[in-house]
N, C-alpha and C. Protein backbone atom coordinates (compact mmCIF):
# COMPACT_ATOMS: atom_id res chain seq x y z
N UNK A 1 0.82 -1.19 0.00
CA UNK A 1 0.00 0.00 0.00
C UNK A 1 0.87 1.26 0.00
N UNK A 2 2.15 1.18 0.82
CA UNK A 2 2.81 2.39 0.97
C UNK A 2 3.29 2.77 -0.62
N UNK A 3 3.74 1.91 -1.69
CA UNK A 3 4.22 1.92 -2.38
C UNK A 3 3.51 2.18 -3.41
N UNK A 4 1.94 2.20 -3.81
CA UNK A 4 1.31 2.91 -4.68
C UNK A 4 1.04 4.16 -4.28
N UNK A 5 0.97 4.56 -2.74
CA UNK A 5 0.76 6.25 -2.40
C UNK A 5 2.12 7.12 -2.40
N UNK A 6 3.49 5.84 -2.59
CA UNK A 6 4.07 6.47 -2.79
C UNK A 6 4.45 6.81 -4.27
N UNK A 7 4.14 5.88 -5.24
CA UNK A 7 4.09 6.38 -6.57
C UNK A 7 3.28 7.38 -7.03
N UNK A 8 2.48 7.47 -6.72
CA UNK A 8 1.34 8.56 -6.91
C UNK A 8 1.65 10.17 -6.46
N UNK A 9 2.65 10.66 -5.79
CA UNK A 9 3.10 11.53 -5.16
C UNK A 9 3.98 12.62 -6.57
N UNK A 10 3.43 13.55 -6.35
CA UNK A 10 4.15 14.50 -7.49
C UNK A 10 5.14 14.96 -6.83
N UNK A 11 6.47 15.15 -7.88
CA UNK A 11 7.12 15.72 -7.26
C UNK A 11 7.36 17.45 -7.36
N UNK A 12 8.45 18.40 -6.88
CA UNK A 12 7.91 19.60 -7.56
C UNK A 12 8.24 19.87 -9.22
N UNK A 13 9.00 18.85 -9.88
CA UNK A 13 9.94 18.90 -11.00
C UNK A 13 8.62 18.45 -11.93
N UNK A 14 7.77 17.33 -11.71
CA UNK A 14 6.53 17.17 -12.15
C UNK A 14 5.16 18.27 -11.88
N UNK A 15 5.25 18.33 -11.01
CA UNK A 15 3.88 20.12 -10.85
C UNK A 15 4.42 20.93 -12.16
N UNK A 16 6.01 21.39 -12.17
CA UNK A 16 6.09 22.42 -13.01
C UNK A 16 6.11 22.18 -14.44
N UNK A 17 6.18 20.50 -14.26
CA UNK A 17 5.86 19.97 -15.90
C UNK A 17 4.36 20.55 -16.36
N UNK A 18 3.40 20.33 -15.32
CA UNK A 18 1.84 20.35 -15.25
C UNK A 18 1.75 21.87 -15.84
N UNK A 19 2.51 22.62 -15.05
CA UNK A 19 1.98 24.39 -15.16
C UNK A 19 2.32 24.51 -16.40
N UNK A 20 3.82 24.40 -17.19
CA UNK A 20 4.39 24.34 -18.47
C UNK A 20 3.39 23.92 -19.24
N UNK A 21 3.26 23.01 -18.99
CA UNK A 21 1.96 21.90 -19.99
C UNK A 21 0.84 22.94 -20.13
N UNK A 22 0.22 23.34 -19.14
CA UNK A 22 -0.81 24.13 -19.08
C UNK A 22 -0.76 25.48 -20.11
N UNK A 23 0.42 26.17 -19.63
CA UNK A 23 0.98 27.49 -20.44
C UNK A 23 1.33 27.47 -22.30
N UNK A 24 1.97 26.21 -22.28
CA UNK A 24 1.75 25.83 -23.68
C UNK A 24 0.81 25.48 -24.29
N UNK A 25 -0.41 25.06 -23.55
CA UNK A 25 -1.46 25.03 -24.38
C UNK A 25 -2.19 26.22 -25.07
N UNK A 26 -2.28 26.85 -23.60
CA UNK A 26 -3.00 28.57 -23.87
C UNK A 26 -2.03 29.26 -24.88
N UNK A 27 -0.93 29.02 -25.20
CA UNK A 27 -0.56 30.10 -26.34
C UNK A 27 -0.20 29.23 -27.35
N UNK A 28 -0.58 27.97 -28.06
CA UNK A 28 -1.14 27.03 -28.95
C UNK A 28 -2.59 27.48 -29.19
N UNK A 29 -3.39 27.72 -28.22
CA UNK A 29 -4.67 27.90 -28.41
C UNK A 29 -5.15 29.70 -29.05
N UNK A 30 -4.19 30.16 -28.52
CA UNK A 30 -4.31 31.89 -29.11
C UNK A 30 -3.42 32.19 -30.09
N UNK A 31 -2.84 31.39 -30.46
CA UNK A 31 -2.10 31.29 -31.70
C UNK A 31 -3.02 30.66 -33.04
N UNK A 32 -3.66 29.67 -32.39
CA UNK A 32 -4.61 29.27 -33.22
C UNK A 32 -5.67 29.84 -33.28
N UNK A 33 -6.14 30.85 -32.37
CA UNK A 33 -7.52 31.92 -32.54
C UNK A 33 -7.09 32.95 -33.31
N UNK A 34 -5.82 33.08 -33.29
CA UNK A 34 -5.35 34.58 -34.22
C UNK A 34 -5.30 34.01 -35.62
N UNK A 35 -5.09 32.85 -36.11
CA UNK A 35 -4.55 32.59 -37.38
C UNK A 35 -6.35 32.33 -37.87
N UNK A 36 -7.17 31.73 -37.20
CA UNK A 36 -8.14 31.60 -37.88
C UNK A 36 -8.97 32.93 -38.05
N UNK A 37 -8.68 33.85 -36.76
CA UNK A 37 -9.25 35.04 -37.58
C UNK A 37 -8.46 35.66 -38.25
N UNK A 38 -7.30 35.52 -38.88
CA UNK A 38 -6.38 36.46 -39.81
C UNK A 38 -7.22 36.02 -40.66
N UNK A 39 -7.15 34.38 -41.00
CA UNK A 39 -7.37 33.63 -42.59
C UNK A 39 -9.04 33.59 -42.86
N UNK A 40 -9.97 34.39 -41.66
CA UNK A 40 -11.34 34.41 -42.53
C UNK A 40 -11.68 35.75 -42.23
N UNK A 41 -11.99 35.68 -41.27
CA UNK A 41 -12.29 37.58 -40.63
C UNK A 41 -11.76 38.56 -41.48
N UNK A 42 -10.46 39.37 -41.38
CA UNK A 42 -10.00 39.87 -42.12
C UNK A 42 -10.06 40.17 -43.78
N UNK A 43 -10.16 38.95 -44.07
CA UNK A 43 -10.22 38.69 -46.09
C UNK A 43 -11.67 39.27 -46.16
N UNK A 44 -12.32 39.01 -45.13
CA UNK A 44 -14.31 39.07 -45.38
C UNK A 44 -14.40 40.26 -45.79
N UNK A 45 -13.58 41.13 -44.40
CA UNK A 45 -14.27 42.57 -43.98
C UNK A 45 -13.59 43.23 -45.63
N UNK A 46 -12.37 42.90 -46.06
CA UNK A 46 -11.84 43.86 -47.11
C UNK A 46 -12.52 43.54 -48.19
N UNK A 47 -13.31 42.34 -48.10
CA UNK A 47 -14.18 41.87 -49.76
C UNK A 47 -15.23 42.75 -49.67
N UNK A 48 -15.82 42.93 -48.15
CA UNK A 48 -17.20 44.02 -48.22
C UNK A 48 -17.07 45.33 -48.50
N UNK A 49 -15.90 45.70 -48.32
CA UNK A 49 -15.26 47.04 -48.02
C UNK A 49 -14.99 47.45 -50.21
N UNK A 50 -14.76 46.15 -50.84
CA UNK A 50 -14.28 46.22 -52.22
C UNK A 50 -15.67 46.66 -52.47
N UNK A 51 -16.75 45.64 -52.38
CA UNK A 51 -18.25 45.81 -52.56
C UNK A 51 -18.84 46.76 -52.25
N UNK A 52 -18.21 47.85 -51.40
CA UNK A 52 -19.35 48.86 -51.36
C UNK A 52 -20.55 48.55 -50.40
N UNK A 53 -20.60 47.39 -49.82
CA UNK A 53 -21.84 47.21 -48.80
C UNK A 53 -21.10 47.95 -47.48
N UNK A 54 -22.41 48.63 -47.16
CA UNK A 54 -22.38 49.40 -46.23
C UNK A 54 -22.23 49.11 -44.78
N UNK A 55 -21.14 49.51 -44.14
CA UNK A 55 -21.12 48.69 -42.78
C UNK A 55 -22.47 48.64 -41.74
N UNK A 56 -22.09 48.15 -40.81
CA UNK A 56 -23.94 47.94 -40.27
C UNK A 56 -23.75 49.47 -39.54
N UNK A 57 -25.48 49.72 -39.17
CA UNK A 57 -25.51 50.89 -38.66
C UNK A 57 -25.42 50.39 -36.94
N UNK A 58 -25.30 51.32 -36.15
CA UNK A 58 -25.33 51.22 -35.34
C UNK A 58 -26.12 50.63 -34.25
N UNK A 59 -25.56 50.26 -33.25
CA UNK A 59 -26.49 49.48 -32.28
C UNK A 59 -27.38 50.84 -31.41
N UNK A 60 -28.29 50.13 -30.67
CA UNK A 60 -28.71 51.34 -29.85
C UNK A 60 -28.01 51.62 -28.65
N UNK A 61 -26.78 50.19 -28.42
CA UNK A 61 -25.72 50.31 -27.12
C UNK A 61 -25.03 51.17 -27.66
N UNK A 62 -24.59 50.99 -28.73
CA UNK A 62 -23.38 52.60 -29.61
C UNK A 62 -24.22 53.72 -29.12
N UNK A 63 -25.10 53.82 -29.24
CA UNK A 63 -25.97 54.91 -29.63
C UNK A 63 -26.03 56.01 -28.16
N UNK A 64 -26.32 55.06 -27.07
CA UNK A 64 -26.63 55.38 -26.06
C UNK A 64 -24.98 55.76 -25.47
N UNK A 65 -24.29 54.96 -25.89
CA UNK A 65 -23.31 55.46 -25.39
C UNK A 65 -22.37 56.46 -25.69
N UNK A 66 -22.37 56.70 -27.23
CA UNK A 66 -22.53 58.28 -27.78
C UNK A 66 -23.36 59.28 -26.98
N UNK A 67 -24.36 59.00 -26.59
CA UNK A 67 -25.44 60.52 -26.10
C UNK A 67 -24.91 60.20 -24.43
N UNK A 68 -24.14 59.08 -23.69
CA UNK A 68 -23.61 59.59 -22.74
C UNK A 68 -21.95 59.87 -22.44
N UNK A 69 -21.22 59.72 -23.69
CA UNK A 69 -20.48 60.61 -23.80
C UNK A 69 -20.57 62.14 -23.78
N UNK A 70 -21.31 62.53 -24.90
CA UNK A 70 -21.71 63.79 -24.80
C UNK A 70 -22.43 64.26 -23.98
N UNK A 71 -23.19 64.23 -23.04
CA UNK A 71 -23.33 64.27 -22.00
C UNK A 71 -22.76 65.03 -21.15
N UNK A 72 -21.68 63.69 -20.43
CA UNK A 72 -20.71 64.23 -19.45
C UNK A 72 -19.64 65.45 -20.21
N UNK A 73 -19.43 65.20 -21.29
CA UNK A 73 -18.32 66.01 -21.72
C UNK A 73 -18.79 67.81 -21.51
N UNK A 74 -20.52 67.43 -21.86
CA UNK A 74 -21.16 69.19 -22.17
C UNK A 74 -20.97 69.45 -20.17
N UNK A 75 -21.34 68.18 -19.44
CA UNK A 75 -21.36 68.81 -18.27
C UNK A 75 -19.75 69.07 -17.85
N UNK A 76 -18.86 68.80 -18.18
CA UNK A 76 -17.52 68.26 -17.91
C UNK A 76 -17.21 69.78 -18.38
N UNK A 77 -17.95 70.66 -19.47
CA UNK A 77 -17.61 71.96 -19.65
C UNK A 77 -18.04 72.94 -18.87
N UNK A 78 -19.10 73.06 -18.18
CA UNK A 78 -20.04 73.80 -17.41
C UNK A 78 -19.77 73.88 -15.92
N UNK A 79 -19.02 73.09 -15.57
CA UNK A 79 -18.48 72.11 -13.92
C UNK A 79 -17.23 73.44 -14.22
N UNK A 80 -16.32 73.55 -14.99
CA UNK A 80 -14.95 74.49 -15.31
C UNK A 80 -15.43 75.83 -15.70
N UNK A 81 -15.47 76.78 -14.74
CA UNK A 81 -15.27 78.45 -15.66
C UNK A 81 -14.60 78.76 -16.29
């Protein structure tokens, strides 16, 4: 019994295999999110942009958040003599 709990025991040379392991995945994985949006995203937006279709109009979250920009900025003038 001692001898399977003692196989089972990480050592710290193995943990930092684990973290490594871990860290290489995540920048395998965002390496691979950047290349798939270089190779479709990108090509799309410049084919629409050739076409002349019009980008979308705005959301009403843009929208709202335009009229509270301006907003604070008109009060942001009025607050200063």
């Amino acid at each position: 019994m001692a001898g399977v709990l003692a196989s089972r025991r990480c050592t710290q040379g193995q943990d930092l295999r684990h973290v490594s392991t871990l860290i290489n995945s995540l920048i395998v994985f965002a390496l691979t999110a950047a290349t798939i949006y270089f190779l479709l995203t990108v090509p799309n937006q410049k084919t629409r942009m050739r076409r002349g279709v019009p980008p979308a109009p705005p959301t009403e979250v843009d929208l709202l958040t335009e009229i509270r920009d301006l907003l604070s900025a008109q009060q942001a003038g009025r607050s200063t003599p």
